[in-house]
PDB file of N, CA and C in Angstrom:
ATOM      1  N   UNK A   1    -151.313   1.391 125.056  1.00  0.00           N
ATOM      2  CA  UNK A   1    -151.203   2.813 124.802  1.00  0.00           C
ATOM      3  C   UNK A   1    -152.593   3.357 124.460  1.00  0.00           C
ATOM      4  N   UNK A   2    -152.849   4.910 125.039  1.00  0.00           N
ATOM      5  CA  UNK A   2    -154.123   5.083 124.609  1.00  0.00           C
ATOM      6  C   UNK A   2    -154.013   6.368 123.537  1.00  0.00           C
ATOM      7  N   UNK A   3    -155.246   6.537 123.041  1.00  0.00           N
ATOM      8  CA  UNK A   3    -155.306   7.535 122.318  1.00  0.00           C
ATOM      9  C   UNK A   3    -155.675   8.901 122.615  1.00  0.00           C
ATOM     10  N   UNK A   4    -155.145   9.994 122.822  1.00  0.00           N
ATOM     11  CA  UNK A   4    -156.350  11.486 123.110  1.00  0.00           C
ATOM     12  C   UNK A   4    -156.170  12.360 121.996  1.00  0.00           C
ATOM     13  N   UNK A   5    -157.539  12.460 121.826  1.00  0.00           N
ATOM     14  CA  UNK A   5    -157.765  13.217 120.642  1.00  0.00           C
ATOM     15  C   UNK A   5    -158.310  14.474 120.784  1.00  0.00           C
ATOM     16  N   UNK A   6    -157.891  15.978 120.327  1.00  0.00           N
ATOM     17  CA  UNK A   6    -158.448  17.141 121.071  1.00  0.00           C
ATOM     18  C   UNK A   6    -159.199  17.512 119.438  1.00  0.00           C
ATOM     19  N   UNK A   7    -160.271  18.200 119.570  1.00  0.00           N
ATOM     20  CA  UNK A   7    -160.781  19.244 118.405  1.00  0.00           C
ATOM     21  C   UNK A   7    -161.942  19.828 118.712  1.00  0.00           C
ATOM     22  N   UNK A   8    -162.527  20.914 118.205  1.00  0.00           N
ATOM     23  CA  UNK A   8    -163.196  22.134 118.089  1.00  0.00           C
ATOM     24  C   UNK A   8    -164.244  22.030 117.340  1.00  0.00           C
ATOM     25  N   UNK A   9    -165.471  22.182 117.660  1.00  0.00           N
ATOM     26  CA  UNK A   9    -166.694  22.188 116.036  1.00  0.00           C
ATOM     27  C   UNK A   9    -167.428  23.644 116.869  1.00  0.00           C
ATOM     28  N   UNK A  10    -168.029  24.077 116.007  1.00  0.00           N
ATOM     29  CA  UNK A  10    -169.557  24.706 115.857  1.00  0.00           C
ATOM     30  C   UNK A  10    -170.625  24.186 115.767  1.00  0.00           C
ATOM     31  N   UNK A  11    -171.201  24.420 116.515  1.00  0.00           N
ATOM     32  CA  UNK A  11    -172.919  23.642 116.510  1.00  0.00           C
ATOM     33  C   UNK A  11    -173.724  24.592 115.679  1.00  0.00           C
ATOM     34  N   UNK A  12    -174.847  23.881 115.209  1.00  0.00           N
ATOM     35  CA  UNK A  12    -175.512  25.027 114.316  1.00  0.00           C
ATOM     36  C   UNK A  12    -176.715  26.132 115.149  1.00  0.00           C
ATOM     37  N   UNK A  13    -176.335  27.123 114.768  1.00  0.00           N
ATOM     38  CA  UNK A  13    -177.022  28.507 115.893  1.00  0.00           C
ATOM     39  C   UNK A  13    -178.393  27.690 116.119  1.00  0.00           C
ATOM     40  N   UNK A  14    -179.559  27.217 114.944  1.00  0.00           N
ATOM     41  CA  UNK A  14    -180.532  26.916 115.585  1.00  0.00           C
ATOM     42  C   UNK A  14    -180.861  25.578 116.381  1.00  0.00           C
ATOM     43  N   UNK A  15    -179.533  25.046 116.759  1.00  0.00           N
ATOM     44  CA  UNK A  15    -179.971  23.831 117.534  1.00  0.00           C
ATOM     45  C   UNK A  15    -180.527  24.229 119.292  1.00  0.00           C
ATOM     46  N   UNK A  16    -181.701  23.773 119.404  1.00  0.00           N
ATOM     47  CA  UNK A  16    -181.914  24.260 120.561  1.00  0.00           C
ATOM     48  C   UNK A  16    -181.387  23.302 121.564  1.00  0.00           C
ATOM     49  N   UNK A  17    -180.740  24.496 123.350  1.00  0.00           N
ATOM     50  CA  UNK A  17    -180.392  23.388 123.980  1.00  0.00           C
ATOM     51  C   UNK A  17    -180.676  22.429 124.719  1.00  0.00           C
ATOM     52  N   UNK A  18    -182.199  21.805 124.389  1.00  0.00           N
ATOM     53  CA  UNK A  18    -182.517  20.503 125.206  1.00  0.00           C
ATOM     54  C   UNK A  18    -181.587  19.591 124.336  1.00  0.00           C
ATOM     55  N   UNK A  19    -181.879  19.703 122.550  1.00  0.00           N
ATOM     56  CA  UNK A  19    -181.320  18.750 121.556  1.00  0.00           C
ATOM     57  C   UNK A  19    -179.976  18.585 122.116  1.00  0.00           C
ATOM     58  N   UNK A  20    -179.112  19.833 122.442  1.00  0.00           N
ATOM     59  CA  UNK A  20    -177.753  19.161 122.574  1.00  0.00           C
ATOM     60  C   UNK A  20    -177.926  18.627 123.899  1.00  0.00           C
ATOM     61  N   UNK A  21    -178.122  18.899 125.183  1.00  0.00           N
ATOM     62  CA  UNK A  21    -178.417  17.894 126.334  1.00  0.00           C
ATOM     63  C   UNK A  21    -178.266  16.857 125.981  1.00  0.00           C
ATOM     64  N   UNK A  22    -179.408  16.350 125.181  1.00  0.00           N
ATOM     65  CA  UNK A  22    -179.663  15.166 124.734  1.00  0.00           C
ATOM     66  C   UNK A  22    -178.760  14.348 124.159  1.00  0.00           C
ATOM     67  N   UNK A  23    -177.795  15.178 123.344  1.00  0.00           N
ATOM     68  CA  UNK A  23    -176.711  14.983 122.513  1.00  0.00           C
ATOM     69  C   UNK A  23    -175.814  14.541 123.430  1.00  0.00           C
ATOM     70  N   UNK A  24    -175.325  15.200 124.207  1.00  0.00           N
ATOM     71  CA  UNK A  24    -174.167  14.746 124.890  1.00  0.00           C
ATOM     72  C   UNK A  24    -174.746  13.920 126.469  1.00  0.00           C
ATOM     73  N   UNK A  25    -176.092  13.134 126.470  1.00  0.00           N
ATOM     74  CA  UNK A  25    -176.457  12.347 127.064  1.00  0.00           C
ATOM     75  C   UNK A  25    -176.274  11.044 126.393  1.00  0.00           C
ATOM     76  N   UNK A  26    -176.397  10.774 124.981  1.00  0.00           N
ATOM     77  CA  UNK A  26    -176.528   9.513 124.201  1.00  0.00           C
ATOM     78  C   UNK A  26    -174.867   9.255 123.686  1.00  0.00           C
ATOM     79  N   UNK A  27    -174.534  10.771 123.947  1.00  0.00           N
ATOM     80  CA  UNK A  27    -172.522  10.521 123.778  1.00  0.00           C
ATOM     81  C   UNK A  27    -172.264  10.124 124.866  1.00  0.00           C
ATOM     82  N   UNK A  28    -172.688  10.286 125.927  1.00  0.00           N
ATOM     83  CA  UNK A  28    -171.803   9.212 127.540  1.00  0.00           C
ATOM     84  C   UNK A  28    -172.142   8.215 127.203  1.00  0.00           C
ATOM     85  N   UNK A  29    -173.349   7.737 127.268  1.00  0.00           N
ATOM     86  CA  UNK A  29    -173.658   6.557 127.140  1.00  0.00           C
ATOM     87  C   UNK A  29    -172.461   5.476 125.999  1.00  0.00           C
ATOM     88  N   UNK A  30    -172.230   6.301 124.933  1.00  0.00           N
ATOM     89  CA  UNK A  30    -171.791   5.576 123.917  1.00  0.00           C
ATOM     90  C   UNK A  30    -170.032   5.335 123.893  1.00  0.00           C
ATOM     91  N   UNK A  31    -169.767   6.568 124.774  1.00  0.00           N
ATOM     92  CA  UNK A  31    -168.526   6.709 124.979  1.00  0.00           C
ATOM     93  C   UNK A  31    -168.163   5.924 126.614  1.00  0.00           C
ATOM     94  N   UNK A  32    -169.164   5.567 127.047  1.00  0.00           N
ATOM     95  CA  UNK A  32    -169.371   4.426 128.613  1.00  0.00           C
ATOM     96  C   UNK A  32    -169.063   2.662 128.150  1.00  0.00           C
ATOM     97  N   UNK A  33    -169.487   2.827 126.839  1.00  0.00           N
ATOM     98  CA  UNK A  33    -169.285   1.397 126.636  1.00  0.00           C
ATOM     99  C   UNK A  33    -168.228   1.466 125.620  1.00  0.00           C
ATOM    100  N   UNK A  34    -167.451   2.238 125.286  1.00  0.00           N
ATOM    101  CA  UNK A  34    -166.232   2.211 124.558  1.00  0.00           C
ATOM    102  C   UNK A  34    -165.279   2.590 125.197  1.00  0.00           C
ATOM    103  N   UNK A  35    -165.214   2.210 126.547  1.00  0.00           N
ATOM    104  CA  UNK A  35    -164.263   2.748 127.836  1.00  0.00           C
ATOM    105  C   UNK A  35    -163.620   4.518 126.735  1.00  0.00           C
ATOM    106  N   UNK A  36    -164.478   4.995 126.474  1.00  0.00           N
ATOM    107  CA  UNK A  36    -163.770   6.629 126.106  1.00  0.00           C
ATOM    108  C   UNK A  36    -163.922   7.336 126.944  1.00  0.00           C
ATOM    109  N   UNK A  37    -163.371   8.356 128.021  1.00  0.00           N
ATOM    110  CA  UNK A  37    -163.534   9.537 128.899  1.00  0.00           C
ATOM    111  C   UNK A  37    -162.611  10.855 128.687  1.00  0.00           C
ATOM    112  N   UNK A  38    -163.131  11.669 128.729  1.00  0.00           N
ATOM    113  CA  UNK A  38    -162.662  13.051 128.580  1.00  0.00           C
ATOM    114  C   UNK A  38    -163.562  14.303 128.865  1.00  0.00           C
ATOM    115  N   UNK A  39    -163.399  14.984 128.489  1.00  0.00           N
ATOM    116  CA  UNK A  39    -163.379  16.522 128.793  1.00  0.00           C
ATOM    117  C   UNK A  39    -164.686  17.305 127.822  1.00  0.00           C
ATOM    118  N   UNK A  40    -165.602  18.358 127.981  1.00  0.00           N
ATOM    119  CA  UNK A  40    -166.423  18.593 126.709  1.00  0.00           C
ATOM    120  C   UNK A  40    -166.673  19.913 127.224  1.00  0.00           C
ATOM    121  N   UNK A  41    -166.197  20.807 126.674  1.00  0.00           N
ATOM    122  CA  UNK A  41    -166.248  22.153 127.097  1.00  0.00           C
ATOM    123  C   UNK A  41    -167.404  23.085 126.242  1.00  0.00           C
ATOM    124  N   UNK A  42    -168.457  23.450 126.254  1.00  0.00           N
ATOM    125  CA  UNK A  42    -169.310  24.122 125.621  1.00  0.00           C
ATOM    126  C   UNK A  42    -169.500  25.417 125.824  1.00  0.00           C
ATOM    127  N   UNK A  43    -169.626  26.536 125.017  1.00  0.00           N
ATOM    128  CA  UNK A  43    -169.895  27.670 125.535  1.00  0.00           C
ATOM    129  C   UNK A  43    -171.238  28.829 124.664  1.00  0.00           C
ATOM    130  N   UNK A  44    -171.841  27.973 124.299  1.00  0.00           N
ATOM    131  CA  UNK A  44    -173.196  27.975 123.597  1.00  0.00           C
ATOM    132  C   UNK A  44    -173.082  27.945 122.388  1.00  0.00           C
ATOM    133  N   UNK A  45    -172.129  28.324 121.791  1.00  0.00           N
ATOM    134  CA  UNK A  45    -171.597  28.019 119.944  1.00  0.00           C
ATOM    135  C   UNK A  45    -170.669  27.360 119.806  1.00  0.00           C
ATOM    136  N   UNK A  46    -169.551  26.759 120.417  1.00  0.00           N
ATOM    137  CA  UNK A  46    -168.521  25.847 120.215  1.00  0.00           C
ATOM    138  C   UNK A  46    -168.491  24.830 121.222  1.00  0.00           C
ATOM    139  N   UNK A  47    -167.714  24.108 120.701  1.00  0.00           N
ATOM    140  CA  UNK A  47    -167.034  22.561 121.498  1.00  0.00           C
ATOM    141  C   UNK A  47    -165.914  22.913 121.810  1.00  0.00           C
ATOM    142  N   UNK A  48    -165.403  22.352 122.743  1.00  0.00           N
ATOM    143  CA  UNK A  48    -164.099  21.936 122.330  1.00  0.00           C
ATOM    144  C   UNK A  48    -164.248  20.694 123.543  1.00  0.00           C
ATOM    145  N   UNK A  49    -163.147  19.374 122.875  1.00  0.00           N
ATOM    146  CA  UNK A  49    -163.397  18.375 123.368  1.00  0.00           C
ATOM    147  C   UNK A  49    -162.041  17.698 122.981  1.00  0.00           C
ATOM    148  N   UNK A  50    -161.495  16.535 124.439  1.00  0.00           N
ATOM    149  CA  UNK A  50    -160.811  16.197 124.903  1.00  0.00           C
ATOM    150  C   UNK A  50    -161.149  14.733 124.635  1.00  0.00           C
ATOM    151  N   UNK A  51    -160.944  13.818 123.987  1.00  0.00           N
ATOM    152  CA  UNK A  51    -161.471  12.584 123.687  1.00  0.00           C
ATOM    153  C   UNK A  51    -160.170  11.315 123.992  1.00  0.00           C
ATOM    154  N   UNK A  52    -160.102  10.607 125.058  1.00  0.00           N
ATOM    155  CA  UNK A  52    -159.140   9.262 125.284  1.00  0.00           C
ATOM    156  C   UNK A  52    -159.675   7.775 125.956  1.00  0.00           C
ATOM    157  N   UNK A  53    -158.820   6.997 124.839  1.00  0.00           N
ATOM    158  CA  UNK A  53    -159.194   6.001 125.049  1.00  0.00           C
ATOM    159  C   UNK A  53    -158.804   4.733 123.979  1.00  0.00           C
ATOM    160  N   UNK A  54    -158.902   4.081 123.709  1.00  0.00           N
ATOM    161  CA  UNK A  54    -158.257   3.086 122.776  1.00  0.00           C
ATOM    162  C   UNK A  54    -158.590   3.662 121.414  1.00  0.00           C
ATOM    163  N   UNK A  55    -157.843   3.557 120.534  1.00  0.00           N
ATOM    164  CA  UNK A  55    -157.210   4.244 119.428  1.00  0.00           C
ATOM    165  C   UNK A  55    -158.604   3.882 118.604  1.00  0.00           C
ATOM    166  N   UNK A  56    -158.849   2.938 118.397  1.00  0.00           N
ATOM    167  CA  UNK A  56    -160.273   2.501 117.536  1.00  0.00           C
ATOM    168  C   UNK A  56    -161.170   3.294 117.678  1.00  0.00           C
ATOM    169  N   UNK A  57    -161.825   2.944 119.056  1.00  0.00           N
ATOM    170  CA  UNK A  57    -162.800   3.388 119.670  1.00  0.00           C
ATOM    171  C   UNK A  57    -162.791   5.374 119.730  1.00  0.00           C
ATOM    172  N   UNK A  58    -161.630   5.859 120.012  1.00  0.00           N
ATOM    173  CA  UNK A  58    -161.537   7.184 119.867  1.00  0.00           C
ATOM    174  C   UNK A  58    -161.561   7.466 118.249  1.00  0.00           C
ATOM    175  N   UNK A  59    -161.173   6.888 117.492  1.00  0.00           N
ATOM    176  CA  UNK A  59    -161.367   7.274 115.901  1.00  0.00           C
ATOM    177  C   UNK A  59    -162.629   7.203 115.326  1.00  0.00           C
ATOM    178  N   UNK A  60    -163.468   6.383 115.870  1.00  0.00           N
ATOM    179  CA  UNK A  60    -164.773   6.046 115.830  1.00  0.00           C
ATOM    180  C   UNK A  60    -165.641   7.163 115.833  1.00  0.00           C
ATOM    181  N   UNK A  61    -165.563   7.096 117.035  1.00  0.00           N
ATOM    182  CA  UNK A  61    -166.129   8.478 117.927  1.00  0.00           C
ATOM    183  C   UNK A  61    -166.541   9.842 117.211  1.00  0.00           C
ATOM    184  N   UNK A  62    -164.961  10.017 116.924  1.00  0.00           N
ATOM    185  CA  UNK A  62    -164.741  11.454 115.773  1.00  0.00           C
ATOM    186  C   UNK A  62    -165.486  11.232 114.647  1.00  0.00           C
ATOM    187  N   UNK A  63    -164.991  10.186 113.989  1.00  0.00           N
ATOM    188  CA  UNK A  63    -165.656   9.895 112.895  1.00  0.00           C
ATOM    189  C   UNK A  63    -167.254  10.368 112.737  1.00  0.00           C
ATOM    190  N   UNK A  64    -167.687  10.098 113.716  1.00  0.00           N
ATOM    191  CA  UNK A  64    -169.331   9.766 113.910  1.00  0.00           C
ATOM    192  C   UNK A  64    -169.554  11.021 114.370  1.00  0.00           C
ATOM    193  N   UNK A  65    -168.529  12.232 114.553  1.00  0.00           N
ATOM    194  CA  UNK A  65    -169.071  13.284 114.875  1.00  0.00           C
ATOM    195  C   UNK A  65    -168.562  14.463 113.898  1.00  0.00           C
ATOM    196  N   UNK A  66    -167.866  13.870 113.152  1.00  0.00           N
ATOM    197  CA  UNK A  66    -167.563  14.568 111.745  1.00  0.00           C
ATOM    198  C   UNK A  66    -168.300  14.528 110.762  1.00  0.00           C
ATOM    199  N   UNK A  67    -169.638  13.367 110.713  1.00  0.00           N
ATOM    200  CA  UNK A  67    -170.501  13.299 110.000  1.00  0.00           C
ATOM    201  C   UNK A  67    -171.966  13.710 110.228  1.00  0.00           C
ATOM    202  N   UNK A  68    -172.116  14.491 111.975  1.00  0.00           N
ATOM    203  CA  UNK A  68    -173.356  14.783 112.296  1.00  0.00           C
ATOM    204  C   UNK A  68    -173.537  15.819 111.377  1.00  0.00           C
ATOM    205  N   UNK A  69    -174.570  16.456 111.322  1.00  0.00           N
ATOM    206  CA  UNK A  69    -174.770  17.521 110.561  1.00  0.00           C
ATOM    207  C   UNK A  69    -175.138  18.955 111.632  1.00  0.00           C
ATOM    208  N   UNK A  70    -174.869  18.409 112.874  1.00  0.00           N
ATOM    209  CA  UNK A  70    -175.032  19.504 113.978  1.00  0.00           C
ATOM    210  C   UNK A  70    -173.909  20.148 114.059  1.00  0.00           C
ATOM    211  N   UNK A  71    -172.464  19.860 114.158  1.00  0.00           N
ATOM    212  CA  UNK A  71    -171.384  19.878 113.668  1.00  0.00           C
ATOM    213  C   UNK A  71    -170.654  20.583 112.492  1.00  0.00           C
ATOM    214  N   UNK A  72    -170.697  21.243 112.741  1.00  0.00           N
ATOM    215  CA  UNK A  72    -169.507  22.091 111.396  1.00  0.00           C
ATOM    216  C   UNK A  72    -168.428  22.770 111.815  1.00  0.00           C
ATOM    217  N   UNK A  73    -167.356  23.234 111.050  1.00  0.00           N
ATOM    218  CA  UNK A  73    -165.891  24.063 110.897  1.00  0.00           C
ATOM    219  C   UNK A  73    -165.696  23.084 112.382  1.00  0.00           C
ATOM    220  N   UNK A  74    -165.563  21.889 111.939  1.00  0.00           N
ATOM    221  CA  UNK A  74    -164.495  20.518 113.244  1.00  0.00           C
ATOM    222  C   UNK A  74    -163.050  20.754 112.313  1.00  0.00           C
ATOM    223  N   UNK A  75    -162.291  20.853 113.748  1.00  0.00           N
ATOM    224  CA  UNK A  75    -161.022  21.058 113.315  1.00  0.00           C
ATOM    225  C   UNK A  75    -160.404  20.279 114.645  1.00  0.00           C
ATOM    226  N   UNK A  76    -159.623  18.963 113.975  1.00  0.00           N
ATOM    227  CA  UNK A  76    -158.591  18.331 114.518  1.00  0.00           C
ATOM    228  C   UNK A  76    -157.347  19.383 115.212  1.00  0.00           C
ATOM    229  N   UNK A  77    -157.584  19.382 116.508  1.00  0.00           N
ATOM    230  CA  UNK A  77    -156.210  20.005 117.147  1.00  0.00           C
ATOM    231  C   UNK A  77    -155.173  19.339 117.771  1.00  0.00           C
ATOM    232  N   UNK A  78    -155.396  18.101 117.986  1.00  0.00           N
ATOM    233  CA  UNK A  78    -154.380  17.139 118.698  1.00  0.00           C
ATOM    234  C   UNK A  78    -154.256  15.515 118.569  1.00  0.00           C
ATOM    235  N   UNK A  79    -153.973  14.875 117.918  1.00  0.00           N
ATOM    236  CA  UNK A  79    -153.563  13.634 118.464  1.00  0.00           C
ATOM    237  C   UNK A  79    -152.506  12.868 118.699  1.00  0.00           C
ATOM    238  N   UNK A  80    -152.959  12.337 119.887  1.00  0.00           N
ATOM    239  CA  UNK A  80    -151.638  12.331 120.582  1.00  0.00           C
ATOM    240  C   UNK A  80    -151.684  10.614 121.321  1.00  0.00           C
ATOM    241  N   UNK A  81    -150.882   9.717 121.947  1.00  0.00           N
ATOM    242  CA  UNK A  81    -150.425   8.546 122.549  1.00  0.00           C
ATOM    243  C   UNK A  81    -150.257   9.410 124.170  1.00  0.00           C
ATOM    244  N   UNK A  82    -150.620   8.121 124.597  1.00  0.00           N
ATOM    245  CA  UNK A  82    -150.230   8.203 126.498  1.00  0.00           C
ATOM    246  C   UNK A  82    -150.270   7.011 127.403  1.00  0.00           C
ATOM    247  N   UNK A  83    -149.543   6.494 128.222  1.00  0.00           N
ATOM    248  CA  UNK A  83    -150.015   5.069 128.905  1.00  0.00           C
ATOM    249  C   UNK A  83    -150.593   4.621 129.554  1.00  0.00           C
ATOM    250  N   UNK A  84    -151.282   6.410 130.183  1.00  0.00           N
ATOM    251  CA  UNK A  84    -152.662   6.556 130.938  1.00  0.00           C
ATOM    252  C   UNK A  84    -153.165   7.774 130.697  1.00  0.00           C
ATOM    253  N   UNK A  85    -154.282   7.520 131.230  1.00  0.00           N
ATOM    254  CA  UNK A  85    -155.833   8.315 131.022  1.00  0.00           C
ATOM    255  C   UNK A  85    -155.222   9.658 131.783  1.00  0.00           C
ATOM    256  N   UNK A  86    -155.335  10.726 130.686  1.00  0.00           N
ATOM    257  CA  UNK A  86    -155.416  12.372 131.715  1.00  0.00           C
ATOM    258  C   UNK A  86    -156.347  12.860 132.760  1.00  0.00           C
ATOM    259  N   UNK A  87    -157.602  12.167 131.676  1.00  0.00           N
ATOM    260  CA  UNK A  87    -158.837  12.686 132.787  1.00  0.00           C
ATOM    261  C   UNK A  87    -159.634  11.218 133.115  1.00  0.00           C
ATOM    262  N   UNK A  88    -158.951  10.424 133.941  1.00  0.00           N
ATOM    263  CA  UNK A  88    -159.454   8.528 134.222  1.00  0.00           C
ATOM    264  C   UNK A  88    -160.788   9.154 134.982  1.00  0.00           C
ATOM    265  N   UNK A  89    -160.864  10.614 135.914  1.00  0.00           N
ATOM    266  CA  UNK A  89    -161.582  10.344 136.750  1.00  0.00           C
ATOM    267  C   UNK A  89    -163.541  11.064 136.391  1.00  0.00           C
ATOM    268  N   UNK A  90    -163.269  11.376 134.910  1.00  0.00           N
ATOM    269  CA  UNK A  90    -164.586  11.848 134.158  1.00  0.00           C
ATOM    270  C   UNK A  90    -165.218  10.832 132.828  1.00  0.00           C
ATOM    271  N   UNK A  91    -166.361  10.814 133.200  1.00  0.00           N
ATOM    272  CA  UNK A  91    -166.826   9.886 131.883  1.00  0.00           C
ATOM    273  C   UNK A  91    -167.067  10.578 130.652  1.00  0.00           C
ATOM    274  N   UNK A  92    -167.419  11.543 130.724  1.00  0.00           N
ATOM    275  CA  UNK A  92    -167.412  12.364 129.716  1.00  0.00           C
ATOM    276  C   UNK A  92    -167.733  13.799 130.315  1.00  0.00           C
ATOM    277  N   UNK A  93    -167.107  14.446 130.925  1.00  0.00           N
ATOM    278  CA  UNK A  93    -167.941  15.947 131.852  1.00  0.00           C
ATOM    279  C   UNK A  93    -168.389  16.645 130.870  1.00  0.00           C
ATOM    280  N   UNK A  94    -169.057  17.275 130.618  1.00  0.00           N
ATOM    281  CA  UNK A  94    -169.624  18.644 130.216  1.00  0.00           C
ATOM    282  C   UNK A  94    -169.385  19.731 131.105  1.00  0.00           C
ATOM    283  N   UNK A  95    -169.074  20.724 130.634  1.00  0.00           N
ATOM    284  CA  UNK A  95    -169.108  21.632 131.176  1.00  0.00           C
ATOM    285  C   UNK A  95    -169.046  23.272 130.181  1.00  0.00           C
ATOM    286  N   UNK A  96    -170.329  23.257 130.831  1.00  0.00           N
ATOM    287  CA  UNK A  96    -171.112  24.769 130.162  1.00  0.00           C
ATOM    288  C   UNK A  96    -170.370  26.133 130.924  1.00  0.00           C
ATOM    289  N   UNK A  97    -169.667  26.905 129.395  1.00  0.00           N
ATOM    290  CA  UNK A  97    -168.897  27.641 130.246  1.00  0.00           C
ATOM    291  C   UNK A  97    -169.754  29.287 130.222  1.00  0.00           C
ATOM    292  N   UNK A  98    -171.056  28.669 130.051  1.00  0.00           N
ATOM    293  CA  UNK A  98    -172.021  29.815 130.114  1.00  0.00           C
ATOM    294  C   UNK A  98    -172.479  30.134 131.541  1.00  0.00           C
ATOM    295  N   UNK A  99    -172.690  28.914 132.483  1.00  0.00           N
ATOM    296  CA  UNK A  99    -173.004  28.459 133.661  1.00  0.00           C
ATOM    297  C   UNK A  99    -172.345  29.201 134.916  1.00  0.00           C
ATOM    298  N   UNK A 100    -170.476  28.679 134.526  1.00  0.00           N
ATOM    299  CA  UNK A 100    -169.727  28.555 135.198  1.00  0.00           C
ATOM    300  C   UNK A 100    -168.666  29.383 135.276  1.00  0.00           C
ATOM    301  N   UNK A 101    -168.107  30.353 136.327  1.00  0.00           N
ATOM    302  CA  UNK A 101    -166.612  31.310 135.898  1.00  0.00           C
ATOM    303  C   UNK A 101    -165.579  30.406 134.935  1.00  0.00           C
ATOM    304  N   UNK A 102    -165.235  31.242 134.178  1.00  0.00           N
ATOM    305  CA  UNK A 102    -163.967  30.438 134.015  1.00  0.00           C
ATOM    306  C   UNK A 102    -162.904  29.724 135.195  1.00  0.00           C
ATOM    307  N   UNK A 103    -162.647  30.670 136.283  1.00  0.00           N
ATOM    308  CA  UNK A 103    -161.776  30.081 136.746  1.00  0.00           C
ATOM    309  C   UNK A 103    -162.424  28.947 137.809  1.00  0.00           C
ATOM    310  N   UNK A 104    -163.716  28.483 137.838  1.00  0.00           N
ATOM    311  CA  UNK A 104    -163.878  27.827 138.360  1.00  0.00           C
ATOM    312  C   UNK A 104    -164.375  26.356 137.307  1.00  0.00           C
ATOM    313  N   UNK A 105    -164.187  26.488 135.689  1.00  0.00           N
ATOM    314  CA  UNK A 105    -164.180  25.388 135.226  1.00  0.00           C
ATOM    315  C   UNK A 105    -162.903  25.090 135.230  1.00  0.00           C
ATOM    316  N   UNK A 106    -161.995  25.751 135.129  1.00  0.00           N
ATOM    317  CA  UNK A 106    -160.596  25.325 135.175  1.00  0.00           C
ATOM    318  C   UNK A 106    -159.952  24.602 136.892  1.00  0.00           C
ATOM    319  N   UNK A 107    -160.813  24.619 137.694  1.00  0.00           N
ATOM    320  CA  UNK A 107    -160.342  24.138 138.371  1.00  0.00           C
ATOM    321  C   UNK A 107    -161.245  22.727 138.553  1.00  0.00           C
ATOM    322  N   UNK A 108    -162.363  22.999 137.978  1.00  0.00           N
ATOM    323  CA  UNK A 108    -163.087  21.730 137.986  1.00  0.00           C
ATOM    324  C   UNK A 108    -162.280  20.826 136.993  1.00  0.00           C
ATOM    325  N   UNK A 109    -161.960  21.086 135.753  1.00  0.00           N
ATOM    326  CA  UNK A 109    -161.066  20.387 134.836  1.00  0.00           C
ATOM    327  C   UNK A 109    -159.567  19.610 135.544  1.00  0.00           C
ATOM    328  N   UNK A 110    -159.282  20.067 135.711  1.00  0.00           N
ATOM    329  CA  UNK A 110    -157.823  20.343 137.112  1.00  0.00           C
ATOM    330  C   UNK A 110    -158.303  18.967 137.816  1.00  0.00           C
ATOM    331  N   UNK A 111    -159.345  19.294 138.596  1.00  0.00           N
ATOM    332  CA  UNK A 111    -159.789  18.191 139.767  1.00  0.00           C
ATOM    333  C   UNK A 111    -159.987  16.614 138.957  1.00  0.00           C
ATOM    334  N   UNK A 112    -160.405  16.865 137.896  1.00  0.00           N
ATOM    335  CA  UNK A 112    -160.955  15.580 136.880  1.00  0.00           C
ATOM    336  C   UNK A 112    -159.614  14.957 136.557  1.00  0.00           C
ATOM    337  N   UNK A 113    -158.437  15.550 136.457  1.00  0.00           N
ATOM    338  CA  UNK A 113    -157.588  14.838 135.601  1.00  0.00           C
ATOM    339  C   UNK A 113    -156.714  14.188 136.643  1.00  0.00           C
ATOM    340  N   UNK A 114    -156.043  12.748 136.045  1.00  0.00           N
ATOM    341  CA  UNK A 114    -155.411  12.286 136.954  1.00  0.00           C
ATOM    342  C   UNK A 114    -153.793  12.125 136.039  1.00  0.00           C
ATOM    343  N   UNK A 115    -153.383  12.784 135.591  1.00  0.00           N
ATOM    344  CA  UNK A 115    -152.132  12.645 135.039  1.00  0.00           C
ATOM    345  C   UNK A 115    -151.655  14.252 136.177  1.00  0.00           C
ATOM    346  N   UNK A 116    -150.119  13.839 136.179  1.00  0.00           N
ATOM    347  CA  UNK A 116    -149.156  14.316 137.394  1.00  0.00           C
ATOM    348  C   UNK A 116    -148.856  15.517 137.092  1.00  0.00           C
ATOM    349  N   UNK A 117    -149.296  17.106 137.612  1.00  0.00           N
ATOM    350  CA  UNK A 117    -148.790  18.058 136.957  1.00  0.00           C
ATOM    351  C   UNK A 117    -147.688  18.423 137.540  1.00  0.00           C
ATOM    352  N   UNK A 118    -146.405  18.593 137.316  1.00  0.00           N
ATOM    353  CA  UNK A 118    -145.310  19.460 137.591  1.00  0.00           C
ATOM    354  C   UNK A 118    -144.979  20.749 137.658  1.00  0.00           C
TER     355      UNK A 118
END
């Protein structure tokens, strides 16, 4: 059984964005060797993020991002069990919704996930 974990932070206004780049370059990496994949939605002041993968390793994760200090007002919105991966087919996407229409991250999100929509 795996774990997905959904929640929300604020980044702090003066982090500039190469630092977070960077940030969520050393989070694939870390979340690559903790078989974790999901979802990371940014829109220049918030997160919101989609986190699955073995229950440890996803508690970890949070953990370690509940204690950055880049990070503030994180608010747990979901955890939840599943017997497979929603999004098996992203390692960790980013996606800047400063970049991108909405309705075309939502379909990029859409394309990533491999659980069956009805």
């Amino acid at each position: 059984m795996l774990t997905t974990l959904i929640y929300r932070s604020h980044i702090r206004d003066d982090e500039p964005v190469k630092k977070i780049e960077e940030m969520v370059s050393i989070a694939n990496r870390r979340n690559m060797r903790s078989d974790v994949t999901g979802i990371l939605l940014f829109n220049g002041s918030h997160f919101f993020q989609l986190l699955e993968g073995p229950e440890e390793q996803v508690q970890m994760i949070y953990w370690a991002i509940c204690q950055d200090p880049r990070h503030y007002n994180i608010v747990e919105l979901l955890c939840d069990y599943a017997p497979a991966r929603r999004f098996g087919k992203a390692g960790m996407e980013l996606f800047d919704l400063r970049l991108h229409e909405r309705d075309d991250v939502l379909q990029a999100v859409f394309d990533k996930g491999t659980s069956n929509f009805s």
